[in-house]
N, C-alpha and C. Protein backbone atom coordinates (compact mmCIF):
# COMPACT_ATOMS: atom_id res chain seq x y z
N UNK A 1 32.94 122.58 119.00
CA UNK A 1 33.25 123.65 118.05
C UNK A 1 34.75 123.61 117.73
N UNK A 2 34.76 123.50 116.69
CA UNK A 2 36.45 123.59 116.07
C UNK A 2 37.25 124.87 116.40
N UNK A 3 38.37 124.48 116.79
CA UNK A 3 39.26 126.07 117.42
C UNK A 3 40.60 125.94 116.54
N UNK A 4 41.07 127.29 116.40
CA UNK A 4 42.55 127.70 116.13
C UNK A 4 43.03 128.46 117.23
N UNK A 5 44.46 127.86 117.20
CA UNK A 5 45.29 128.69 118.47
C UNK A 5 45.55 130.23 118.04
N UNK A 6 45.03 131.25 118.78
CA UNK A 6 45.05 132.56 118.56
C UNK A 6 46.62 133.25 118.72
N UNK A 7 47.23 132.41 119.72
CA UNK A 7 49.12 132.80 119.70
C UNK A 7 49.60 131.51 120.28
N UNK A 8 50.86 131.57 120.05
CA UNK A 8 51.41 130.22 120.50
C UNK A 8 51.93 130.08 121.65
N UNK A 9 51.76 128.77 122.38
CA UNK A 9 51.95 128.93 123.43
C UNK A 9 52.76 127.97 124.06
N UNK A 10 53.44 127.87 125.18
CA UNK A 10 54.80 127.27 125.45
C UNK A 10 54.32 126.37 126.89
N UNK A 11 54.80 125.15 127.00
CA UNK A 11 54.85 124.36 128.13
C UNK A 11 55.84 123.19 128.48
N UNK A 12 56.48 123.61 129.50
CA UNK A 12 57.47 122.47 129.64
C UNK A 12 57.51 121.77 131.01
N UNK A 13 57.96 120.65 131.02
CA UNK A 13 57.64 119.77 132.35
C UNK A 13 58.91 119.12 132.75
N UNK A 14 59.02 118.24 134.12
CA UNK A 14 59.67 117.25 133.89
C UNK A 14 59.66 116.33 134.29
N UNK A 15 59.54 114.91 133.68
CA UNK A 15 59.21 113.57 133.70
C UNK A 15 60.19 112.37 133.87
N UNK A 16 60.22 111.93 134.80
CA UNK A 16 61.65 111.17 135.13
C UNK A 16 62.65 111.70 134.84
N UNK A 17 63.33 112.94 135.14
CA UNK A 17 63.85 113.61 134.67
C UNK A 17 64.67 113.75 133.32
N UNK A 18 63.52 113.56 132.20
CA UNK A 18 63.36 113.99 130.99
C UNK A 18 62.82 115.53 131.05
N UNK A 19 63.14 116.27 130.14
CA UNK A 19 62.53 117.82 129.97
C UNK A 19 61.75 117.51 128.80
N UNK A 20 60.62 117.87 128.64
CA UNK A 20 59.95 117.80 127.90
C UNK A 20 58.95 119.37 127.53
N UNK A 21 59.34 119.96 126.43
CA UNK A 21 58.89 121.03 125.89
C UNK A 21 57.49 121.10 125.33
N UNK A 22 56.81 121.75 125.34
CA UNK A 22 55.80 121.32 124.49
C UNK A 22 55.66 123.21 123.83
N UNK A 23 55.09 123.18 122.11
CA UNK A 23 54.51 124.05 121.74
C UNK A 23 53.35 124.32 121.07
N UNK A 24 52.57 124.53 120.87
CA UNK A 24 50.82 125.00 120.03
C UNK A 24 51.18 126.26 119.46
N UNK A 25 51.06 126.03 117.69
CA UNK A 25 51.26 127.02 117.18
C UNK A 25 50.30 126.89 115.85
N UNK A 26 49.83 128.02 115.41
CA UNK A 26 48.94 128.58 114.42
C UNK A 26 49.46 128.03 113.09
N UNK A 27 48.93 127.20 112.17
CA UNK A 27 49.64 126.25 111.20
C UNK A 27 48.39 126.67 110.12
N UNK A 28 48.77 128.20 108.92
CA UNK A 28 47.61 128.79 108.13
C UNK A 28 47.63 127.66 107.18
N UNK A 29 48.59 126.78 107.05
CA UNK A 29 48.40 125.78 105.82
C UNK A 29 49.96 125.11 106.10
N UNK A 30 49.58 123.82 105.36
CA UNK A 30 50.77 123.02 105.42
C UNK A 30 52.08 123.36 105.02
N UNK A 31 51.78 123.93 103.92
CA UNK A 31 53.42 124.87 103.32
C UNK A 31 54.30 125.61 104.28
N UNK A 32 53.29 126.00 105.23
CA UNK A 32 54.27 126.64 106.73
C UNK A 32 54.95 125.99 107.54
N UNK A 33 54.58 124.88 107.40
CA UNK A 33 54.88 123.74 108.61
C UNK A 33 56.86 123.57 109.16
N UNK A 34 57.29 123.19 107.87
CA UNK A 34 58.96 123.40 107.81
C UNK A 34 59.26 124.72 107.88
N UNK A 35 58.54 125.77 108.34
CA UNK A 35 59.36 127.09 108.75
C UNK A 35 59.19 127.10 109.96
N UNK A 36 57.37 126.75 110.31
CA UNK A 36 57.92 127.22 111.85
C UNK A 36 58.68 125.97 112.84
N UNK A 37 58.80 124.46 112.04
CA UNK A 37 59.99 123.78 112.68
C UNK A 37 61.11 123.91 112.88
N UNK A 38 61.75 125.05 111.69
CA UNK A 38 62.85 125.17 111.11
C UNK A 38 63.01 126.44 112.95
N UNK A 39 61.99 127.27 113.02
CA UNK A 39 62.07 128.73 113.40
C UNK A 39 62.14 127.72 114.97
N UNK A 40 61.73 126.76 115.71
CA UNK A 40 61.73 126.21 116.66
C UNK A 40 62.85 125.36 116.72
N UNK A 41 63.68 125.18 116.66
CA UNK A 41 64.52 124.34 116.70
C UNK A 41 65.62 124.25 118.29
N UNK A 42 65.57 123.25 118.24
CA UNK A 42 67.01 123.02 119.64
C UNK A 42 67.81 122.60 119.28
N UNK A 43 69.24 122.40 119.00
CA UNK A 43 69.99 121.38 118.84
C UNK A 43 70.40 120.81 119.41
N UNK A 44 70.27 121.21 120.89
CA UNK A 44 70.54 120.59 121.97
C UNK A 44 68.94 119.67 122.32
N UNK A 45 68.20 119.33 122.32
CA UNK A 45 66.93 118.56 122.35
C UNK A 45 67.62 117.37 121.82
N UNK A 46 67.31 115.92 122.13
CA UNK A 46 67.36 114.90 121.92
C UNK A 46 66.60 114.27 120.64
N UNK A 47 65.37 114.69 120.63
CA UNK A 47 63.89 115.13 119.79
C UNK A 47 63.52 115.83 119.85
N UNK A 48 62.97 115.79 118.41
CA UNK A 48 61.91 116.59 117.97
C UNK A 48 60.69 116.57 117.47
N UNK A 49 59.38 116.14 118.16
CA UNK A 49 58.54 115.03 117.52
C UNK A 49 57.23 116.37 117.45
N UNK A 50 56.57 116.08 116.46
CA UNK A 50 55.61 117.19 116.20
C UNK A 50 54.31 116.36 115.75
N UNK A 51 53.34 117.09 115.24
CA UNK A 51 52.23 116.81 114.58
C UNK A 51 51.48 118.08 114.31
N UNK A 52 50.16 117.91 113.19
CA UNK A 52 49.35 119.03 112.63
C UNK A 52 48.51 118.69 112.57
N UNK A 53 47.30 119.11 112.35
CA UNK A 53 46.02 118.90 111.52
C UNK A 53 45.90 120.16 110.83
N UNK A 54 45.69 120.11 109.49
CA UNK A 54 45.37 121.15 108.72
C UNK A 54 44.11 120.50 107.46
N UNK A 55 42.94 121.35 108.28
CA UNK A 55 41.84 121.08 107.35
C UNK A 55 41.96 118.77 107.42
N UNK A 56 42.19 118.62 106.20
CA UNK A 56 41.57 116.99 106.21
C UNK A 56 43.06 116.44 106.00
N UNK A 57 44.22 117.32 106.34
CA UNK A 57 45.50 117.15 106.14
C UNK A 57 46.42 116.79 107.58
N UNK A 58 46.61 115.58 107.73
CA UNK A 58 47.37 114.66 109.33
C UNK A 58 48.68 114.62 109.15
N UNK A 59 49.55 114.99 109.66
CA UNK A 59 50.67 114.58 109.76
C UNK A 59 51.66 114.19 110.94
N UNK A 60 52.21 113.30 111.40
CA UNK A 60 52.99 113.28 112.57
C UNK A 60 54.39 112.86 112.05
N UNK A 61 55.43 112.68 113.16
CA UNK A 61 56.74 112.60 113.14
C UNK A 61 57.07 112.37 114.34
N UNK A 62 57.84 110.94 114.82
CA UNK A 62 58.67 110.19 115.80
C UNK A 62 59.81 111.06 116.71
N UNK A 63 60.20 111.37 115.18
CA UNK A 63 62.05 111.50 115.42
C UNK A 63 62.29 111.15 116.18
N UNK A 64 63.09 109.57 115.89
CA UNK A 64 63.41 108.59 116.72
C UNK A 64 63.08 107.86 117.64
N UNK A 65 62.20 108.65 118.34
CA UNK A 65 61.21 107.60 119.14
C UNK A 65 61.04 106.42 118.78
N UNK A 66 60.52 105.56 119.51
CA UNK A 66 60.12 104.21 119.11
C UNK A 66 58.29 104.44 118.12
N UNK A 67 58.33 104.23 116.88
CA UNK A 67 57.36 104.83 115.93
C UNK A 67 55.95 104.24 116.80
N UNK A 68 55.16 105.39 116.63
CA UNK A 68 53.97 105.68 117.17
C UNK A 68 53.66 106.03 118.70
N UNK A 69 54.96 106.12 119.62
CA UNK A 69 55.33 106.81 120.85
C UNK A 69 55.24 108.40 121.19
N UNK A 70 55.18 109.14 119.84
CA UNK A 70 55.32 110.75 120.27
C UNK A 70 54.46 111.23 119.15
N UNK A 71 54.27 111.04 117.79
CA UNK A 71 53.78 111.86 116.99
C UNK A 71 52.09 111.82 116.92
N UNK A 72 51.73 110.52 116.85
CA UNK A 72 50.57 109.68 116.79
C UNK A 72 49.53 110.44 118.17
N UNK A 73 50.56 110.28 119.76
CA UNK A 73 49.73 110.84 120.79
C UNK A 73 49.72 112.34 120.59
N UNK A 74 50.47 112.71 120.02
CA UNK A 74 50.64 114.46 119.81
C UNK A 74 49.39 114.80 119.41
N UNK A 75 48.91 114.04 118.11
CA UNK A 75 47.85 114.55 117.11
C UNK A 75 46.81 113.92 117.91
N UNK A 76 46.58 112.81 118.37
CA UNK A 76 45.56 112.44 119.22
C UNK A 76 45.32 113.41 120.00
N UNK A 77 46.01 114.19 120.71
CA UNK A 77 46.07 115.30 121.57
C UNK A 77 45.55 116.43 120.76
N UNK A 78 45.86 116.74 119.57
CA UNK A 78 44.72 117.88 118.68
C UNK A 78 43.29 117.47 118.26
N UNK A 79 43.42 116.70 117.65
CA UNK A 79 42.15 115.88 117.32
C UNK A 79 41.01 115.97 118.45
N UNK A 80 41.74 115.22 119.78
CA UNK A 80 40.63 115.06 120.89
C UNK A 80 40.18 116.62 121.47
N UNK A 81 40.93 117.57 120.96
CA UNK A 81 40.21 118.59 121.34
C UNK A 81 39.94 119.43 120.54
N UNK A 82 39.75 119.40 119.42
CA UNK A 82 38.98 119.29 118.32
C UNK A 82 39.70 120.93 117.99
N UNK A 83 41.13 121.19 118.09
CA UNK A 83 41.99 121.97 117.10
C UNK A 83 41.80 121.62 115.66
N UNK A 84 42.13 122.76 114.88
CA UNK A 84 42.38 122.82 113.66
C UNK A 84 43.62 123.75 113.39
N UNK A 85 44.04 123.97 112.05
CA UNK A 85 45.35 124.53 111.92
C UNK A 85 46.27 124.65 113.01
N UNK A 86 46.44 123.31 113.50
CA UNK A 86 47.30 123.85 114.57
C UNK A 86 48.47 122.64 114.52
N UNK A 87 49.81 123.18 114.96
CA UNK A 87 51.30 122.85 114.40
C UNK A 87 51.47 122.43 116.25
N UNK A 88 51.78 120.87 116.95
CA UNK A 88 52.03 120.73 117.99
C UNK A 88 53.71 120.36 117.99
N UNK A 89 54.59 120.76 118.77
CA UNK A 89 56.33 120.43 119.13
C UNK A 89 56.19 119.86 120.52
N UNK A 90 56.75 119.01 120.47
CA UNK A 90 57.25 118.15 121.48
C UNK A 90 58.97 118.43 121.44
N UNK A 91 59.58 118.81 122.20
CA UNK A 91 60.97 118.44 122.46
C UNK A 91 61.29 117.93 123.75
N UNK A 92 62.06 116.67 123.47
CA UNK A 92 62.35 116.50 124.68
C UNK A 92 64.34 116.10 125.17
N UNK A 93 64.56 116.24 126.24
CA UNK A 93 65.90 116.32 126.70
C UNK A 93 65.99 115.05 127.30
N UNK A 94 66.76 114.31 127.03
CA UNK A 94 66.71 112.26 127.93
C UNK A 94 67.36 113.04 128.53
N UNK A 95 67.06 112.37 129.99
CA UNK A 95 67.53 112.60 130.81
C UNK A 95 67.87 111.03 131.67
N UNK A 96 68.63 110.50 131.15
CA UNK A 96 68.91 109.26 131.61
C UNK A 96 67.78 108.10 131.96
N UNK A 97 66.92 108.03 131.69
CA UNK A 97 65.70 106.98 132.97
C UNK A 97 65.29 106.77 131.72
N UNK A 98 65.21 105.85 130.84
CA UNK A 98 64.23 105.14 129.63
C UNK A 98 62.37 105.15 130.21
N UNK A 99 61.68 105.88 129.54
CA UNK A 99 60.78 105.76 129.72
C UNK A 99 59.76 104.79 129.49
N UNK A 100 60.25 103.68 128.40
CA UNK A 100 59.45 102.90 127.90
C UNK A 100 58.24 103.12 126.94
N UNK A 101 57.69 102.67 125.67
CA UNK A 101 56.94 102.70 125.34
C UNK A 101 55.32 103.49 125.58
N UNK A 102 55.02 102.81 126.35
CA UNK A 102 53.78 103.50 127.19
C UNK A 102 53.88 104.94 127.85
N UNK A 103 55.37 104.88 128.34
CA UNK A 103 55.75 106.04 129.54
C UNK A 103 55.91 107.13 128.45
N UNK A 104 56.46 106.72 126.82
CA UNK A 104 56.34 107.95 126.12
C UNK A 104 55.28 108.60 125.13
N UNK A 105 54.29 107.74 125.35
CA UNK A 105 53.10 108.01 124.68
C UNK A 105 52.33 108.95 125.64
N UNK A 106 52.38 108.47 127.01
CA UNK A 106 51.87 109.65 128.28
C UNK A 106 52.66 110.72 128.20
N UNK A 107 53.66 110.85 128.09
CA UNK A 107 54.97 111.92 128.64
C UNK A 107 54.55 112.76 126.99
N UNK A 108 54.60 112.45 125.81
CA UNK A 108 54.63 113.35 124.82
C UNK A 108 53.19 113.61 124.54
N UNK A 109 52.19 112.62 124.27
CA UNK A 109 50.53 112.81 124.67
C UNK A 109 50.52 114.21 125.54
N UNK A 110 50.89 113.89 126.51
CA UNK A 110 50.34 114.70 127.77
C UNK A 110 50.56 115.93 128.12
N UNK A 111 51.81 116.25 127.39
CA UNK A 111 52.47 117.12 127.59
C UNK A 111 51.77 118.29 126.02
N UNK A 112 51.47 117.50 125.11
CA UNK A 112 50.66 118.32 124.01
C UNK A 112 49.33 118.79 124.24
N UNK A 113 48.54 117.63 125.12
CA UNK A 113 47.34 118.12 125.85
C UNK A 113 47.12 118.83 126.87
N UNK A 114 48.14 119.47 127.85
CA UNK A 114 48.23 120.40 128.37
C UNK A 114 48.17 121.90 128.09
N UNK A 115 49.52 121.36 127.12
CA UNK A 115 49.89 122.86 126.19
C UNK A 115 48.52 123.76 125.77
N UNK A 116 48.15 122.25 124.72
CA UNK A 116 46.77 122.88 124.36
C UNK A 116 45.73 123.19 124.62
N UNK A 117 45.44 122.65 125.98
CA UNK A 117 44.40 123.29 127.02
C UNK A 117 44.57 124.70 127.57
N UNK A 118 45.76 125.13 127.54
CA UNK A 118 46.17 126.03 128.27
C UNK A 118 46.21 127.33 126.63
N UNK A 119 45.97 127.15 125.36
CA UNK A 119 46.20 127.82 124.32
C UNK A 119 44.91 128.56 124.05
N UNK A 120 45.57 129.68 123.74
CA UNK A 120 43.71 130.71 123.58
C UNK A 120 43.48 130.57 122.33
N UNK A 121 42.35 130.08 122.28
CA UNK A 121 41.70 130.00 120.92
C UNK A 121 40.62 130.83 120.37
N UNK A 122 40.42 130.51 119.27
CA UNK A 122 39.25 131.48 118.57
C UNK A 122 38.44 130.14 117.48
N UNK A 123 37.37 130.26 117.28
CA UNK A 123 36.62 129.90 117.00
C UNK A 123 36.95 129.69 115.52
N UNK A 124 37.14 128.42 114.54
CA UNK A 124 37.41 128.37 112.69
C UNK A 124 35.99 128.60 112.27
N UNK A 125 36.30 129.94 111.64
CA UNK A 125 35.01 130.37 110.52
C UNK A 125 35.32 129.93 108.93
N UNK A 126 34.56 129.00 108.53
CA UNK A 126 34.59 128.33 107.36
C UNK A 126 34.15 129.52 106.31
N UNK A 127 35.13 129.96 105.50
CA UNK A 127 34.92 131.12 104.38
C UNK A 127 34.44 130.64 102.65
N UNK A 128 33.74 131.20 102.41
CA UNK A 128 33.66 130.97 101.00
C UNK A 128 33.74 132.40 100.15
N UNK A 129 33.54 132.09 98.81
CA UNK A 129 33.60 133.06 97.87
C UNK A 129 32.32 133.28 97.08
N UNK A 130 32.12 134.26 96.27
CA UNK A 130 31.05 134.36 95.71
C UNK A 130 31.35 135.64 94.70
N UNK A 131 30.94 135.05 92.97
CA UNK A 131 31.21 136.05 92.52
C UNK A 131 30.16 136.87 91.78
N UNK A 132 30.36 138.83 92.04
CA UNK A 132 28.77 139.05 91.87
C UNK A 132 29.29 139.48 90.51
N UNK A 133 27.47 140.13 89.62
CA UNK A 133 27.68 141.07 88.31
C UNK A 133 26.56 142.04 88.67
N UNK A 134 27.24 143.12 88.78
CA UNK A 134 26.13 144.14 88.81
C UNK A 134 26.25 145.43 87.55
N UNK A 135 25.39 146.25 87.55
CA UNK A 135 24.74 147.36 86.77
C UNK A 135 26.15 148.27 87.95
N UNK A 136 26.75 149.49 87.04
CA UNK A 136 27.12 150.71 87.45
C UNK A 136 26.60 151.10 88.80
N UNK A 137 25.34 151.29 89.06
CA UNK A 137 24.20 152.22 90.15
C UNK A 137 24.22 151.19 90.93
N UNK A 138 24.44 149.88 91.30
CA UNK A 138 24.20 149.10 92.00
C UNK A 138 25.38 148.98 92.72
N UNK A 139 26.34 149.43 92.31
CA UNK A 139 27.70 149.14 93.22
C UNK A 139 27.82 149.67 94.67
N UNK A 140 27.13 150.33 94.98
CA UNK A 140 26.30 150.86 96.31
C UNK A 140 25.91 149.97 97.32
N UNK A 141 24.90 149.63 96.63
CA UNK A 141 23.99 148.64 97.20
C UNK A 141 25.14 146.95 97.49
N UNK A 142 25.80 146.75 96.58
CA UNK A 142 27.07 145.90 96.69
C UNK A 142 27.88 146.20 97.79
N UNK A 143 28.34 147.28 98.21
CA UNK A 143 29.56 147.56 99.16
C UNK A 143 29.03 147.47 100.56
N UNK A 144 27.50 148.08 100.75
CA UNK A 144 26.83 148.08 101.92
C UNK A 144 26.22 146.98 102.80
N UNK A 145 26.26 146.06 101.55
CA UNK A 145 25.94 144.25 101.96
C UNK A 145 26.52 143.62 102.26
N UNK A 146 27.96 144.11 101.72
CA UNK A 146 29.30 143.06 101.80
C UNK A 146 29.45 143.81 103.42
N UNK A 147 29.75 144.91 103.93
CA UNK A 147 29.93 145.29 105.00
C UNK A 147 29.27 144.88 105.87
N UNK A 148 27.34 144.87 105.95
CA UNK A 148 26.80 144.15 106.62
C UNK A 148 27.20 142.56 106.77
N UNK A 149 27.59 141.96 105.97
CA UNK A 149 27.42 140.35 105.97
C UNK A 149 29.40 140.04 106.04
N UNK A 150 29.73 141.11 106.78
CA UNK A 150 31.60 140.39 107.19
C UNK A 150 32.14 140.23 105.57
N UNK A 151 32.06 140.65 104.70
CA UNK A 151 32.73 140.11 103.34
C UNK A 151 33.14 141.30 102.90
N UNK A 152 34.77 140.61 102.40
CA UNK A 152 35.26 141.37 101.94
C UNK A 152 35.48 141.29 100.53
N UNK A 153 35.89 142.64 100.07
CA UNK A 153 36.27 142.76 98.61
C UNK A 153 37.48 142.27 98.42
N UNK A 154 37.26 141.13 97.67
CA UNK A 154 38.78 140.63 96.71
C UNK A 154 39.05 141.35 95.44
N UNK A 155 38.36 141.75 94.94
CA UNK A 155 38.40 142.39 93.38
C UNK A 155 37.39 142.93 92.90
N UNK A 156 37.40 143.85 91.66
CA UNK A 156 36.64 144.56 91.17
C UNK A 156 36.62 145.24 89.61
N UNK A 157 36.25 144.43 88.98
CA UNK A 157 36.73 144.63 87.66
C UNK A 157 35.90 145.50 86.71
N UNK A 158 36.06 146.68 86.60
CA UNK A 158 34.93 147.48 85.79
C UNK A 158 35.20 147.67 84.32
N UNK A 159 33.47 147.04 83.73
CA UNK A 159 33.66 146.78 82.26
C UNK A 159 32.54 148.26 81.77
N UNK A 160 32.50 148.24 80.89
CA UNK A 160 31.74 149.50 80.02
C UNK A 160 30.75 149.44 81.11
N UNK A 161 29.50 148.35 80.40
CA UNK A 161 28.13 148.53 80.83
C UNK A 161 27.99 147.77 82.64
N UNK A 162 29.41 147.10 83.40
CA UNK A 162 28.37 146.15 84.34
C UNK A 162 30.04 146.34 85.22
N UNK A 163 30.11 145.66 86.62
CA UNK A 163 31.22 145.28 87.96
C UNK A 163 31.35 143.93 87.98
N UNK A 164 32.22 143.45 87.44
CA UNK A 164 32.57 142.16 88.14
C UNK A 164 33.41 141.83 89.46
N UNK A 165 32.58 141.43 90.25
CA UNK A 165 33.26 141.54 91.72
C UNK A 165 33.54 140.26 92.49
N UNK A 166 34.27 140.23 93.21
CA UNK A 166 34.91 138.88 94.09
C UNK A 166 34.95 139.02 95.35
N UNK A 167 34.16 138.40 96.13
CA UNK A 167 34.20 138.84 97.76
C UNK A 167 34.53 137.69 98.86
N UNK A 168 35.40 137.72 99.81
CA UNK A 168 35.19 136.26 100.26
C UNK A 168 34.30 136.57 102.06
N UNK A 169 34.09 135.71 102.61
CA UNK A 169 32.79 136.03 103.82
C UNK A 169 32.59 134.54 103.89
N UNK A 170 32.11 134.82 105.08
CA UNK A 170 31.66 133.62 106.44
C UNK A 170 30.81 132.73 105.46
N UNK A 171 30.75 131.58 105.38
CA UNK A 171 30.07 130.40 104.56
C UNK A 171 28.47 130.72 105.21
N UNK A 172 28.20 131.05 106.17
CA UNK A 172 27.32 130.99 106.45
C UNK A 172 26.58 132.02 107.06
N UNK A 173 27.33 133.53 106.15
CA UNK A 173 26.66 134.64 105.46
C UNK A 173 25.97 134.50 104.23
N UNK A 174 26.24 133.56 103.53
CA UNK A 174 26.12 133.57 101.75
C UNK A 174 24.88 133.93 101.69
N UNK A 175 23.52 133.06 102.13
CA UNK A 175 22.48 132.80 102.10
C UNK A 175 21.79 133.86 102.09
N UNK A 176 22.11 134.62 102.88
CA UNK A 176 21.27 136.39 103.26
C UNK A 176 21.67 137.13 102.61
N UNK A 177 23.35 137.24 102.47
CA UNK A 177 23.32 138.31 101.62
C UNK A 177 23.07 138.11 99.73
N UNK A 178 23.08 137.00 99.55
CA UNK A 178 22.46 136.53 98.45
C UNK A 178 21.03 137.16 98.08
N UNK A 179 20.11 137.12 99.65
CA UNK A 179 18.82 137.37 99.60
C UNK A 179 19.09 138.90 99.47
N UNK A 180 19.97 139.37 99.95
CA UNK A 180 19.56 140.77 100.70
C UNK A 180 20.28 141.09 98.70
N UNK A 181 21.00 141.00 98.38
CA UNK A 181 21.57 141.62 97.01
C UNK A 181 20.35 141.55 95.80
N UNK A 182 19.49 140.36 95.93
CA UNK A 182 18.49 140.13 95.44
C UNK A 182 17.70 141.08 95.42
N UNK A 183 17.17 141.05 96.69
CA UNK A 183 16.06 141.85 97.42
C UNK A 183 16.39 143.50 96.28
N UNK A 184 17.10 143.86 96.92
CA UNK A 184 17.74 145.42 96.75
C UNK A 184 17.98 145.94 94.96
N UNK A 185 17.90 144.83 94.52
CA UNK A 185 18.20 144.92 92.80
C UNK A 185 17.33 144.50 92.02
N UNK A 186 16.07 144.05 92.80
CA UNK A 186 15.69 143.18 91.73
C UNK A 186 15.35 142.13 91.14
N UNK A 187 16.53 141.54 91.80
CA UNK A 187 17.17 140.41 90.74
C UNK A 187 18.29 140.41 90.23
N UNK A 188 18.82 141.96 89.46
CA UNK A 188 19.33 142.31 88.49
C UNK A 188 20.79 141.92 89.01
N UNK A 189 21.15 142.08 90.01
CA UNK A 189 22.35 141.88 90.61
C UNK A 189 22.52 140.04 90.44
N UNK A 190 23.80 139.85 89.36
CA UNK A 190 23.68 138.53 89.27
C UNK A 190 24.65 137.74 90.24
N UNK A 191 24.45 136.40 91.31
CA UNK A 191 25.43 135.87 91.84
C UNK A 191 25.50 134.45 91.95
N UNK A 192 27.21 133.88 91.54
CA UNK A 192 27.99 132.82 91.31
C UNK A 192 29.20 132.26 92.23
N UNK A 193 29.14 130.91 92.35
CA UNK A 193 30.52 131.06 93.25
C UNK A 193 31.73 131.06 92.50
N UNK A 194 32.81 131.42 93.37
CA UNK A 194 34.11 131.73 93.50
C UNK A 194 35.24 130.67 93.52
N UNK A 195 36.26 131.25 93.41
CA UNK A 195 37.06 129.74 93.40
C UNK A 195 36.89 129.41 94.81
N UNK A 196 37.54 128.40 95.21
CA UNK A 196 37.82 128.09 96.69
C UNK A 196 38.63 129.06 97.52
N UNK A 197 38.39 129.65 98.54
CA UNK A 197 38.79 130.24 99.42
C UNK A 197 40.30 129.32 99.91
N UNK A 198 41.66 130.26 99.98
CA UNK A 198 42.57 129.46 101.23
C UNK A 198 42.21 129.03 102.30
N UNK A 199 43.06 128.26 102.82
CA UNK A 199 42.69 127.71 104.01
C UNK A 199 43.05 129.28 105.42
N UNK A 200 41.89 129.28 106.26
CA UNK A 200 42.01 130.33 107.28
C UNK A 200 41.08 130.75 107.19
């Protein structure tokens, strides 16, 4: 089951006496990514090597490492435990002893797979949209479905004769309350999808 980190969480070690930081943090979309690096920062850290997965979106970063030593095992480290939106930091402090190649793929790997074992998660509910048209008298029967079936009201646009409404809810509410809006109207209650939901 796919997870998001519910708060972020902090782990640090030390490895031939290198310090090595590690963080797991909640990443709602890629556009965030350079704030909360910006908001983490050391300047005293040697590196700063990170990675993400957001939705079908990979990204890693060395910084300076020898390339594919810190960023690559970071995200291997989300991936294998099947995170989503989630923003991993590696910092680490040399501490004199060259770790070598291998020694920093374990040391920054390992240190992200900890973190993130240790991060409370919550379960990614895949959201969609759906847009209804109903009759005046039916807007009732609309608000009481959306409440039953987790969906919320995005909008509500009232024309003379009819509601044009926008709700977003669990992908895998649609189906019922589709039935159940059906059921309750008629028919008359008409429903379409929505644009794409943000990512979250």
């Amino acid at each position: 089951m796919t997870r998001i980190p519910s708060q972020t969480q902090h782990l640090e070690q030390l490895i031939k006496r290198s310090r090595f930081v590690a963080r797991v943090m909640h990443l709602p979309s890629p556009e965030t990514c350079s704030e909360l690096l910006a908001r983490h920062h050391d300047a005293s850290a040697s590196h700063h090597c990170w990675a993400y997965k957001c939705g079908a979106l990979c990204r890693s970063n060395d910084d300076g490492e020898p390339g594919g030593s810190a960023g690559r095992p970071i995200l291997a480290a989300i991936t294998g435990q099947d995170f989503d939106q989630t923003l991993v930091v590696v910092q680490r402090w040399f501490g004199g002893i060259k770790l070598g190649v291998g020694g920093l793929v374990r040391a920054y790997g390992g240190s992200a797979a900890k973190c993130l074992h240790q991060t409370p998660s919550q379960p990614l509910i895949s959201m969609a949209r759906m847009r209804l048209q109903c009759r005046h008298e039916h807007i009732g029967i609309v608000h009481a479905a959306c409440q039953a079936h987790q969906a919320n009201v995005l909008s509500e646009d009232w024309l003379a004769d009819q509601v044009n409404i926008e709700v977003e809810l669990p992908r895998a509410q649609c189906a019922t309350l589709s039935q159940q809006l059906c059921d309750a109207s008629s028919g008359l209650i008409q429903i379409g999808a929505g644009a794409a939901p943000s990512a979250g």
